[in-house]
C-alpha atoms as a PDB file:
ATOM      1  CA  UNK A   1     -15.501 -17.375   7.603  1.00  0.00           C
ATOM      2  CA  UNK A   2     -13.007 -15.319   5.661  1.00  0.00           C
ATOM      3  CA  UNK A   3     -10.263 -17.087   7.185  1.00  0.00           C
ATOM      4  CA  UNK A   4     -11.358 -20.544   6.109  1.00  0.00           C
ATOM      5  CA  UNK A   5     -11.750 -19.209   1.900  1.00  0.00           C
ATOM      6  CA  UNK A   6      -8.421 -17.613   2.841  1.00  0.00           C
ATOM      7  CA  UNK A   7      -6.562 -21.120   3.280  1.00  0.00           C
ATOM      8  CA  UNK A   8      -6.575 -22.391   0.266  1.00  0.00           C
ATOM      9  CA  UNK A   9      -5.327 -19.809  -1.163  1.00  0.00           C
ATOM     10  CA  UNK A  10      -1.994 -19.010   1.315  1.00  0.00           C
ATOM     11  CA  UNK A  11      -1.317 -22.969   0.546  1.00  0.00           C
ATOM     12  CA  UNK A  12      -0.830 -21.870  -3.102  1.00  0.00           C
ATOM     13  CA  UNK A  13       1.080 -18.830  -2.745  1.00  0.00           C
ATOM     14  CA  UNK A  14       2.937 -21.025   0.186  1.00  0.00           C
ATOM     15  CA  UNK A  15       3.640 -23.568  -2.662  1.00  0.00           C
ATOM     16  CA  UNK A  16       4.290 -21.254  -5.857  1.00  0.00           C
ATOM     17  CA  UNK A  17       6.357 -18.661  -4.426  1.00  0.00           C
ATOM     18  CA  UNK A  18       9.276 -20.433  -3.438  1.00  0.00           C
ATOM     19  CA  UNK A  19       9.551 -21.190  -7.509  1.00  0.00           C
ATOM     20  CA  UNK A  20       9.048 -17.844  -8.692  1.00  0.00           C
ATOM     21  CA  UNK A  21      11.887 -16.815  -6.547  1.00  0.00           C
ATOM     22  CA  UNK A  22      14.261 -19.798  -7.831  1.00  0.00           C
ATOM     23  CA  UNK A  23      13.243 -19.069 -11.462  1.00  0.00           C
ATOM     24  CA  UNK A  24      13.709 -14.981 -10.973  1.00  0.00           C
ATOM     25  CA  UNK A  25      17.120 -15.795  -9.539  1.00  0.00           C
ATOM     26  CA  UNK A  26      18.331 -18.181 -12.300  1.00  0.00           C
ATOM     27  CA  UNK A  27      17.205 -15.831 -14.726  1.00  0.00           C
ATOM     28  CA  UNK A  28      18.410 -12.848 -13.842  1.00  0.00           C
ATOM     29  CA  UNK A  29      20.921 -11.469 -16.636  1.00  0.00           C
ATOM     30  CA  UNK A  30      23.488  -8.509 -16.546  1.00  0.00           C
ATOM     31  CA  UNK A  31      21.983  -5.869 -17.709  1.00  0.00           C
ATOM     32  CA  UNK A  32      25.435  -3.934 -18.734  1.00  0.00           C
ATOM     33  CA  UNK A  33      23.126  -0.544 -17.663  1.00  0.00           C
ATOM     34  CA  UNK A  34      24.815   3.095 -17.476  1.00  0.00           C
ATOM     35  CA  UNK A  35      23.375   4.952 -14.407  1.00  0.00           C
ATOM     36  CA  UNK A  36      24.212   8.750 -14.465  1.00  0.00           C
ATOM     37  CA  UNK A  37      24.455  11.099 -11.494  1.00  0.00           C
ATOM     38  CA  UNK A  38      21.145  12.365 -11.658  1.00  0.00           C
ATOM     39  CA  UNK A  39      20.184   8.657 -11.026  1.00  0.00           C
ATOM     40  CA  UNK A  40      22.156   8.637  -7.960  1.00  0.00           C
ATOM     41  CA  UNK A  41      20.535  11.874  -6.857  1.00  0.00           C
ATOM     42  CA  UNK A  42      17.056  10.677  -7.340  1.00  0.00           C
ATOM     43  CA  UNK A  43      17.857   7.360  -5.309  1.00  0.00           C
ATOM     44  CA  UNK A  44      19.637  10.026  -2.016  1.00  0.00           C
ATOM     45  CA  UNK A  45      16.379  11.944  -2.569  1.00  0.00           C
ATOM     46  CA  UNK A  46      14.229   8.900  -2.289  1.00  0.00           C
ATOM     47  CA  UNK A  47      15.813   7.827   0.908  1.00  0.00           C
ATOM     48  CA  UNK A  48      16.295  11.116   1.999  1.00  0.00           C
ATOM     49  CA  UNK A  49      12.475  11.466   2.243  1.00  0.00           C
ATOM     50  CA  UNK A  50      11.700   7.754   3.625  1.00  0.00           C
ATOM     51  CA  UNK A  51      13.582   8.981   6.527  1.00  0.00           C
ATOM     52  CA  UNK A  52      12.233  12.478   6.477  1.00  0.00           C
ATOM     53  CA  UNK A  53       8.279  10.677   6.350  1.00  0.00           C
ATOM     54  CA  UNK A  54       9.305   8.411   8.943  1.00  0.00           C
ATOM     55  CA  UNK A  55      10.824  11.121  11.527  1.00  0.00           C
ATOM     56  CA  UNK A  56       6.878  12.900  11.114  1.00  0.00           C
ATOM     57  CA  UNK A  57       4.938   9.113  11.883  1.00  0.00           C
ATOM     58  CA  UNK A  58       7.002   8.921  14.654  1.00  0.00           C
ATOM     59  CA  UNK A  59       6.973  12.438  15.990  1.00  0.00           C
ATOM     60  CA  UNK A  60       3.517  12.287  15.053  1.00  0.00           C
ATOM     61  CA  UNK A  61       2.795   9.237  17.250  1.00  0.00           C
ATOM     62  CA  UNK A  62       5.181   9.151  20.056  1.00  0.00           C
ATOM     63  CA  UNK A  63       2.814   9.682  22.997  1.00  0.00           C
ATOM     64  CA  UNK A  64       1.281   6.357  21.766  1.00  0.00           C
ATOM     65  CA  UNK A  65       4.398   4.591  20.889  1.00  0.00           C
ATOM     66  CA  UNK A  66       6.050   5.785  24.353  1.00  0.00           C
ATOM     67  CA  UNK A  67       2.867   4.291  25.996  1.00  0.00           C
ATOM     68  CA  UNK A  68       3.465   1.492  24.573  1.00  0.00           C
ATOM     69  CA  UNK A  69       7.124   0.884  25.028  1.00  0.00           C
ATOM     70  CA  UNK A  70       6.803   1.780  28.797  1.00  0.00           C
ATOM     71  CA  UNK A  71       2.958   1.031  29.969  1.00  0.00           C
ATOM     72  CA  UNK A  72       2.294   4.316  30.976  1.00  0.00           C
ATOM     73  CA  UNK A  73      -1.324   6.212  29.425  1.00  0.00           C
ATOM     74  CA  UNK A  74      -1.047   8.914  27.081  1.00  0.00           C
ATOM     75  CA  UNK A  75      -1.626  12.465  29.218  1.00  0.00           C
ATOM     76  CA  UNK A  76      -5.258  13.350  27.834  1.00  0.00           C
ATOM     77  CA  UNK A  77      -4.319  16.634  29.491  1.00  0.00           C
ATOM     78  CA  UNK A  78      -1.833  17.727  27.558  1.00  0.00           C
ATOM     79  CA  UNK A  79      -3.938  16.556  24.522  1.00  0.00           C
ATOM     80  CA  UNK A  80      -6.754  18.563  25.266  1.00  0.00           C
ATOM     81  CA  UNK A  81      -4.617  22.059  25.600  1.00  0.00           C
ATOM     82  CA  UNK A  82      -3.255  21.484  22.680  1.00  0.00           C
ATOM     83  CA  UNK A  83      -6.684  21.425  20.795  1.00  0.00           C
ATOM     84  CA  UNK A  84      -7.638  24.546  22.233  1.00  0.00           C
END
């Protein structure tokens, strides 16, 4: 059901997209912009803590994603001694 009213819709995006990124490419002007150091900082402390979230989902998840990666079952063991 929700795939079928979906259709019609991916067929336009499928259709209009590739022109919205033609006509934001052709337009796209120098902007002649001064970026200061505290710009600079802000975009180290952005990626800084993209990797910094990351390293926690992963750390967070890596029974699962080990599990996954090698077949084996998370140890519901371990699990439970660590909730008590």
């Amino acid at each position: 059901m929700w795939n079928q009213s979906l259709k019609p819709l991916s067929q336009k995006i499928s259709r209009i997209l590739p022109l919205a990124i033609v006509f934001f490419v052709v337009g796209i002007s120098p902007a002649y912009a001064y970026l200061d150091p505290g710009t600079a900082g802000m975009l180290l402390q952005l990626l800084l803590g993209g990797v910094a979230g990351a390293a926690v989902v992963l750390k967070l998840y890596w029974t699962r994603l080990k599990a996954k990666l090698f077949g084996s079952k998370p140890n519901s063991h371990q699990d439970d001694e660590r909730k008590a």
